[in-house]
C-alpha atoms as a PDB file:
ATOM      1  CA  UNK A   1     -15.991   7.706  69.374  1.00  0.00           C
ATOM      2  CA  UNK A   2     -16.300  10.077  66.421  1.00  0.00           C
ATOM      3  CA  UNK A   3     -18.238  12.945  67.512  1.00  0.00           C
ATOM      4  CA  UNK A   4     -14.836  14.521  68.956  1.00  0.00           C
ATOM      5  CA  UNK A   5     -13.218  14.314  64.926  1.00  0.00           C
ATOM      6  CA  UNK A   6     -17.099  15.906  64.404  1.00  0.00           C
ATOM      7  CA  UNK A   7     -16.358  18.257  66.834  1.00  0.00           C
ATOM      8  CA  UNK A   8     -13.077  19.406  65.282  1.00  0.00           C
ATOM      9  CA  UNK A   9     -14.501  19.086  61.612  1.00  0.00           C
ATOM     10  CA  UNK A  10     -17.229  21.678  62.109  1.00  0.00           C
ATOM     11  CA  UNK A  11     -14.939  24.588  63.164  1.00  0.00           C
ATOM     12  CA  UNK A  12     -12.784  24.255  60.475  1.00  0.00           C
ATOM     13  CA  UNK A  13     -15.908  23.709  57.949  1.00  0.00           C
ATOM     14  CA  UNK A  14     -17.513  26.556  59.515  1.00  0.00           C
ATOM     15  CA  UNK A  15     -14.370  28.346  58.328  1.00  0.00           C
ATOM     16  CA  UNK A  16     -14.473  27.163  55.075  1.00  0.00           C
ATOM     17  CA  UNK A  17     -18.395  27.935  54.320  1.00  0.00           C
ATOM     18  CA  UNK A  18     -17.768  31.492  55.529  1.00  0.00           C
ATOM     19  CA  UNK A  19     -14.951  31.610  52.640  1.00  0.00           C
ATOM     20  CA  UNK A  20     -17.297  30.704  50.232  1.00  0.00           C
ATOM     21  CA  UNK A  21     -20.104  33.295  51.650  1.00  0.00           C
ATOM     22  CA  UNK A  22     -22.401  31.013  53.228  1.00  0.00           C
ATOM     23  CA  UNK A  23     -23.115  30.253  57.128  1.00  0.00           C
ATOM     24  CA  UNK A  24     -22.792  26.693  58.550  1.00  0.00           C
ATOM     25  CA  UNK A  25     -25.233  24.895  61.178  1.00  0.00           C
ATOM     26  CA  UNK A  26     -25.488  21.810  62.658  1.00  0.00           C
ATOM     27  CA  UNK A  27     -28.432  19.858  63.302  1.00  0.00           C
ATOM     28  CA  UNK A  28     -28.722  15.984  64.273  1.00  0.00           C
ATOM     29  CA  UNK A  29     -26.679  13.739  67.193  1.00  0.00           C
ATOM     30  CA  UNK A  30     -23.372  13.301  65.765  1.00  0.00           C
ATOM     31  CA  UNK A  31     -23.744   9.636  66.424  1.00  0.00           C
ATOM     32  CA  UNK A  32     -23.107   8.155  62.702  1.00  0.00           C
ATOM     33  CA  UNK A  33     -22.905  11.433  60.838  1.00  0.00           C
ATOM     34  CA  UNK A  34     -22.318  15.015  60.695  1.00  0.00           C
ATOM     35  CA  UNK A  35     -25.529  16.718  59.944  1.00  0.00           C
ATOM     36  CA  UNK A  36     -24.636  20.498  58.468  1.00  0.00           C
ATOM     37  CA  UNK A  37     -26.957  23.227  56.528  1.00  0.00           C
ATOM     38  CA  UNK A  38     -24.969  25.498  54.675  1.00  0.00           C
ATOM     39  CA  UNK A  39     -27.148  28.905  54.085  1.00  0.00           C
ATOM     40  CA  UNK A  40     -26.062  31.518  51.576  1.00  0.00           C
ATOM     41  CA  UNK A  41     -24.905  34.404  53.745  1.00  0.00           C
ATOM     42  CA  UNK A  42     -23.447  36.990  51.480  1.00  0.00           C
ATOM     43  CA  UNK A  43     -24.669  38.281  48.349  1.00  0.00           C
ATOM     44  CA  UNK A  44     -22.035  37.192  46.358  1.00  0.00           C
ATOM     45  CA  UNK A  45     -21.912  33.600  47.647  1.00  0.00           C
ATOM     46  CA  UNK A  46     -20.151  31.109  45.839  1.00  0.00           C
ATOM     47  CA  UNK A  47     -21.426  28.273  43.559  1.00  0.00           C
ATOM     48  CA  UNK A  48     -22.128  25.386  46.148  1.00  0.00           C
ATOM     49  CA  UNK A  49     -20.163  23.025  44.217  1.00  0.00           C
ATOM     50  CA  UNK A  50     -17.043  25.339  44.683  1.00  0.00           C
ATOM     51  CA  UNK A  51     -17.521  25.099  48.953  1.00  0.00           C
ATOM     52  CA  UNK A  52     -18.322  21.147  48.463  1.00  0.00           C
ATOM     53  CA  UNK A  53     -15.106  20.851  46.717  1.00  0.00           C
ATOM     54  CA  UNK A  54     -13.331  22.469  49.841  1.00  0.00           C
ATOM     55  CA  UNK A  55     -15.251  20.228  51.835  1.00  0.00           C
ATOM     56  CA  UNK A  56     -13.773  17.704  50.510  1.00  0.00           C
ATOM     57  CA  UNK A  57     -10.165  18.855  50.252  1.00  0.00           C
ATOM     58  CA  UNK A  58     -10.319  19.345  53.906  1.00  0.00           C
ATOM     59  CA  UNK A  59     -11.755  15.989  54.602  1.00  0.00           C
ATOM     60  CA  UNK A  60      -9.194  14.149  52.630  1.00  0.00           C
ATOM     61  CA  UNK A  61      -6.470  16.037  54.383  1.00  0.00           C
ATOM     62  CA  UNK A  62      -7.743  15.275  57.854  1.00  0.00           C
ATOM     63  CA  UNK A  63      -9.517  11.725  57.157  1.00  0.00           C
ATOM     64  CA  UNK A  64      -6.560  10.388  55.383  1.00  0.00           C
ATOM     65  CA  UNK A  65      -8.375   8.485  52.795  1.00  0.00           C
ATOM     66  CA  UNK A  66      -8.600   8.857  49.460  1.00  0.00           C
ATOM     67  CA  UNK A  67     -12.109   9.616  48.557  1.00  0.00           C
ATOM     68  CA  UNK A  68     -13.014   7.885  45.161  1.00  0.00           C
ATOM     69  CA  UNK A  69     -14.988   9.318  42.223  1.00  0.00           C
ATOM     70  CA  UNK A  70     -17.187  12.266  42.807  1.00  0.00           C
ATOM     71  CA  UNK A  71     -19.978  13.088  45.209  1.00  0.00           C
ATOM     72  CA  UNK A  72     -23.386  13.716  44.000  1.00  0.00           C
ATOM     73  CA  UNK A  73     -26.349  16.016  44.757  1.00  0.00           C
ATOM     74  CA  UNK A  74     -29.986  14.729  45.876  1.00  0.00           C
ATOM     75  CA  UNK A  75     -32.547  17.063  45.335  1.00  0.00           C
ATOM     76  CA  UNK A  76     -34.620  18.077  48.537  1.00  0.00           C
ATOM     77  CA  UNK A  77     -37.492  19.966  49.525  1.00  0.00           C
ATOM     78  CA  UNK A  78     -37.977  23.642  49.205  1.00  0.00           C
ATOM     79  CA  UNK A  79     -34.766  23.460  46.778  1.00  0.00           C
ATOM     80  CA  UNK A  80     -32.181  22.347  49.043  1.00  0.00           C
ATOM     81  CA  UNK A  81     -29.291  20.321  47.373  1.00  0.00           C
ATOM     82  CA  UNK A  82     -28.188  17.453  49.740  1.00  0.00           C
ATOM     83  CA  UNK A  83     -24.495  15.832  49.710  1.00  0.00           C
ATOM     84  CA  UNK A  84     -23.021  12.769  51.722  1.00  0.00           C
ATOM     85  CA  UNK A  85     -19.478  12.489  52.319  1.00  0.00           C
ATOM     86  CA  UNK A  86     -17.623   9.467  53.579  1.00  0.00           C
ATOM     87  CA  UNK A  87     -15.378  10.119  56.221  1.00  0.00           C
ATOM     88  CA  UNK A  88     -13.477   6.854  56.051  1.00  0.00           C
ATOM     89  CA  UNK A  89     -14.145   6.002  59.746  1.00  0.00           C
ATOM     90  CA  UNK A  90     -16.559   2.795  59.928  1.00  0.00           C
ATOM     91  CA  UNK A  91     -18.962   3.882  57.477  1.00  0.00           C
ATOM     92  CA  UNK A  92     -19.208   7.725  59.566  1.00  0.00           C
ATOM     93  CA  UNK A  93     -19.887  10.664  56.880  1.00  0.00           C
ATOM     94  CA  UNK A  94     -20.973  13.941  56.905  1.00  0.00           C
ATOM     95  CA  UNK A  95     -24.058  15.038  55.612  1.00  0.00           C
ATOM     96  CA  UNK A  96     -24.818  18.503  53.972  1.00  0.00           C
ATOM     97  CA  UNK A  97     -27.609  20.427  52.916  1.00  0.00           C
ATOM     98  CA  UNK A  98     -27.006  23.645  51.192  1.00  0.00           C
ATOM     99  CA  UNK A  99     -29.940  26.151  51.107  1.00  0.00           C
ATOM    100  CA  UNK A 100     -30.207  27.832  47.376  1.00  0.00           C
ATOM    101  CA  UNK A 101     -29.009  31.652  46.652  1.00  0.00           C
ATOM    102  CA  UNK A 102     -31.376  33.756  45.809  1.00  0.00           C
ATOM    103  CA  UNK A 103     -29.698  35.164  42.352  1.00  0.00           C
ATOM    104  CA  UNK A 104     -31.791  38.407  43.061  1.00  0.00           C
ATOM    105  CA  UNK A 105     -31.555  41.328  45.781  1.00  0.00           C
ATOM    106  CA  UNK A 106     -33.834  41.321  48.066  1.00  0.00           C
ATOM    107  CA  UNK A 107     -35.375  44.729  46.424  1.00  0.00           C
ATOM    108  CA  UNK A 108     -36.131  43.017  43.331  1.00  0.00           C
ATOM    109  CA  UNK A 109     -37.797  40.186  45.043  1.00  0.00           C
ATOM    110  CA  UNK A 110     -39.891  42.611  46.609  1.00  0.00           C
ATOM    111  CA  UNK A 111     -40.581  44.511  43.131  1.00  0.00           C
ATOM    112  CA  UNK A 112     -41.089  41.356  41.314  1.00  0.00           C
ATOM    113  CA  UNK A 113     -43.676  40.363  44.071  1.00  0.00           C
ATOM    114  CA  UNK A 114     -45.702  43.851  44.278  1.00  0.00           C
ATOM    115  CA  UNK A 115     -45.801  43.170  40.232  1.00  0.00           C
ATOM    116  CA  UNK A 116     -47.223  40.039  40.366  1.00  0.00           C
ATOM    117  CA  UNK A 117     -50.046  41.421  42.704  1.00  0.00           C
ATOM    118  CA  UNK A 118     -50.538  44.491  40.996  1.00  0.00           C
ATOM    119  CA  UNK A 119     -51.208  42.431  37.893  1.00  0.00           C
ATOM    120  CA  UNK A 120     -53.226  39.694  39.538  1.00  0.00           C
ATOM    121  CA  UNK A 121     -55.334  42.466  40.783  1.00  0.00           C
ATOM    122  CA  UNK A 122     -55.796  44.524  37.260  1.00  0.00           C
ATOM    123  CA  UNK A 123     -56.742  40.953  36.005  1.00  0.00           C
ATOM    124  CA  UNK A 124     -59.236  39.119  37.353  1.00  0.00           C
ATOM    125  CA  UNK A 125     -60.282  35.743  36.307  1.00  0.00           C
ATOM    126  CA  UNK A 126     -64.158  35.957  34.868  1.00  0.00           C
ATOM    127  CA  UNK A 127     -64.277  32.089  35.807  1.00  0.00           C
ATOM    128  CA  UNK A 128     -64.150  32.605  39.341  1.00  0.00           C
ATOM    129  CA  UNK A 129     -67.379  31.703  41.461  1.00  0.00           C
ATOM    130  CA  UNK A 130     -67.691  34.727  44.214  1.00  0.00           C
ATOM    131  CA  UNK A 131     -66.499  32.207  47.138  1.00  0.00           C
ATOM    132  CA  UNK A 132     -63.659  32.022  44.855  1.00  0.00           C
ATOM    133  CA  UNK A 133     -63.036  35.351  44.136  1.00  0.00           C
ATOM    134  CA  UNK A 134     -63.439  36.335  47.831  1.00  0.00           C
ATOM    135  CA  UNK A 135     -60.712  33.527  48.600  1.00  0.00           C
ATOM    136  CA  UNK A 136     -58.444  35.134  45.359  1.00  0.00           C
ATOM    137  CA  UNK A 137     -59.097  38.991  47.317  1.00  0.00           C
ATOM    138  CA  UNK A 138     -58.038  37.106  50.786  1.00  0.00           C
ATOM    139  CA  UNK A 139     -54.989  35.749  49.262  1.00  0.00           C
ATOM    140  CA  UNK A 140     -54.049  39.236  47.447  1.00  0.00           C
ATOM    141  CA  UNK A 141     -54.934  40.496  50.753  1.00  0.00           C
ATOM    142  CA  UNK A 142     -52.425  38.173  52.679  1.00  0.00           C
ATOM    143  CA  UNK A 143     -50.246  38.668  50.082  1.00  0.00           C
ATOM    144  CA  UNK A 144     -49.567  42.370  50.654  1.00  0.00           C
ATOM    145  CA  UNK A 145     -49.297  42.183  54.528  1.00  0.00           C
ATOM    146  CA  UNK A 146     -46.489  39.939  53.722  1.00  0.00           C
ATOM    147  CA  UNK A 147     -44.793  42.372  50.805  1.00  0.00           C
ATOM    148  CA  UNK A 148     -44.953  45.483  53.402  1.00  0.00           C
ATOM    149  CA  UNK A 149     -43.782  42.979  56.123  1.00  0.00           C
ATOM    150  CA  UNK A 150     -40.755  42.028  53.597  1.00  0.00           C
ATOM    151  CA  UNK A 151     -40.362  45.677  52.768  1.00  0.00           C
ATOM    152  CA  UNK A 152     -40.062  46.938  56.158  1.00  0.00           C
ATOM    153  CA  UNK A 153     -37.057  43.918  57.311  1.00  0.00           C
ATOM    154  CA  UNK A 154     -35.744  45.145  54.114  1.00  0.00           C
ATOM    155  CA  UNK A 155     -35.339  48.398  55.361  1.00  0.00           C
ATOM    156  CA  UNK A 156     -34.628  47.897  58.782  1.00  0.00           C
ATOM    157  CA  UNK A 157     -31.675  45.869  57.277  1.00  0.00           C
ATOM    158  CA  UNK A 158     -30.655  48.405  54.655  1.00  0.00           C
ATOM    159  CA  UNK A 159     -30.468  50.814  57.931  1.00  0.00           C
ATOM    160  CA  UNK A 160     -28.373  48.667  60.621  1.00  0.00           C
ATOM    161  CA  UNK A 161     -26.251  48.076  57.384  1.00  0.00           C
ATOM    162  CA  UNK A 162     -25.835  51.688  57.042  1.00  0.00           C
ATOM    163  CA  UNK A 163     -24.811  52.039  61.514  1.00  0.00           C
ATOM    164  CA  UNK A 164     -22.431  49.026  60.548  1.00  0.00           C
ATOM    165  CA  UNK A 165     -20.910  51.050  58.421  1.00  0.00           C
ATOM    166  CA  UNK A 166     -20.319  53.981  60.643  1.00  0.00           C
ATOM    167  CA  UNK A 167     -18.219  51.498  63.002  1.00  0.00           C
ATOM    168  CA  UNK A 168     -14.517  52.297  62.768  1.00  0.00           C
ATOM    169  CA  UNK A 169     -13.213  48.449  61.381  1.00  0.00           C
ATOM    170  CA  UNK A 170      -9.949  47.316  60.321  1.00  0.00           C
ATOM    171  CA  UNK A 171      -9.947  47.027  56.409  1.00  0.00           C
ATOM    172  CA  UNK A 172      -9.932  43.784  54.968  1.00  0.00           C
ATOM    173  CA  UNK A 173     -11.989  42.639  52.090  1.00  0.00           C
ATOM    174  CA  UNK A 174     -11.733  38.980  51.961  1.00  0.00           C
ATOM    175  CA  UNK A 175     -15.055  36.812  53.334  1.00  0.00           C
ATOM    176  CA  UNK A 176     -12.799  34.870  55.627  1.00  0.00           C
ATOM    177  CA  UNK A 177     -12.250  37.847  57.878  1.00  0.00           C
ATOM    178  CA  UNK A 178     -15.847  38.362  58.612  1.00  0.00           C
ATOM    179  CA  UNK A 179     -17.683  36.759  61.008  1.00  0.00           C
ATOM    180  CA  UNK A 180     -21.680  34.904  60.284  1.00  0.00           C
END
């Protein structure tokens, strides 16, 4: 039965994403493989091939194998990077999806977004029919809703980061000390 080697894999990979900034979840049966997503967490999360390579130090050092030449990336909806890793236990592997980091704040999302609307609306396109344009004004419309939506989470983060902060907390600065 492997799911009990699963079992004591994911705590220690849990672990080791949360080193490397990013938060670890499982999804799937455990029956033939370990099914994780690995989601950027912290702003200043790690390359994914840097936690991948402590993936597989760790699985080499528990597995006992030896695993040969070097693991590769598949390419998956909505920009999610997919690796397999043999375990060396009857053809058992894990499987892990990493979830890209978004290389801007979350601010200049939002300002590159309200740009791209504010321009959209100073241009129109002449081309458009009037079912299209009303469709184009709908979107824009929908479109806003969602940056003030965006704007306000922002915010409401930006504040409970700011009551974090008044929490009296040991000092450490390392990732590995904090918890997802």
């Amino acid at each position: 039965m492997i799911a009990p080697w699963y079992v004591m894999a994911y705590t220690k990979l849990d672990r080791i994403a949360w080193r490397h900034g990013y938060a670890l979840a499982l999804h799937g049966s455990m029956a033939r493989d370990l099914d994780l997503i690995a989601i950027p967490w912290t702003d200043d999360a790690d390359d994914p091939e840097k936690m991948i390579d402590a993936f597989h130090k760790f699985i080499m050092s528990k597995a006992n194998i030896d695993i040969k030449g070097k693991y590769h990336a598949t390419k998956k909806p909505h920009g999610r990077m997919a690796y397999s890793m043999s375990i060396g236990y009857d053809g058992h592997y894990l499987d892990i999806s990493i979830m890209p980091r978004l290389l801007i704040s979350s601010e200049e999302a939002i300002q590159l977004f309200q740009n791209e609307i504010t321009w959209c609306l100073d241009h129109p396109d002449p081309m458009l029919n009037k079912d299209q344009q009303i469709g184009f004004m709908n979107g824009i419309r929908q479109a806003q809703y969602l940056l003030k939506y965006a704007e306000h989470h922002v915010q409401a983060d930006l504040r409970h980061a700011v009551d974090d902060a008044s929490v009296p907390v040991k000092p450490d600065n390392s990732k590995s000390s904090a918890n997802p």
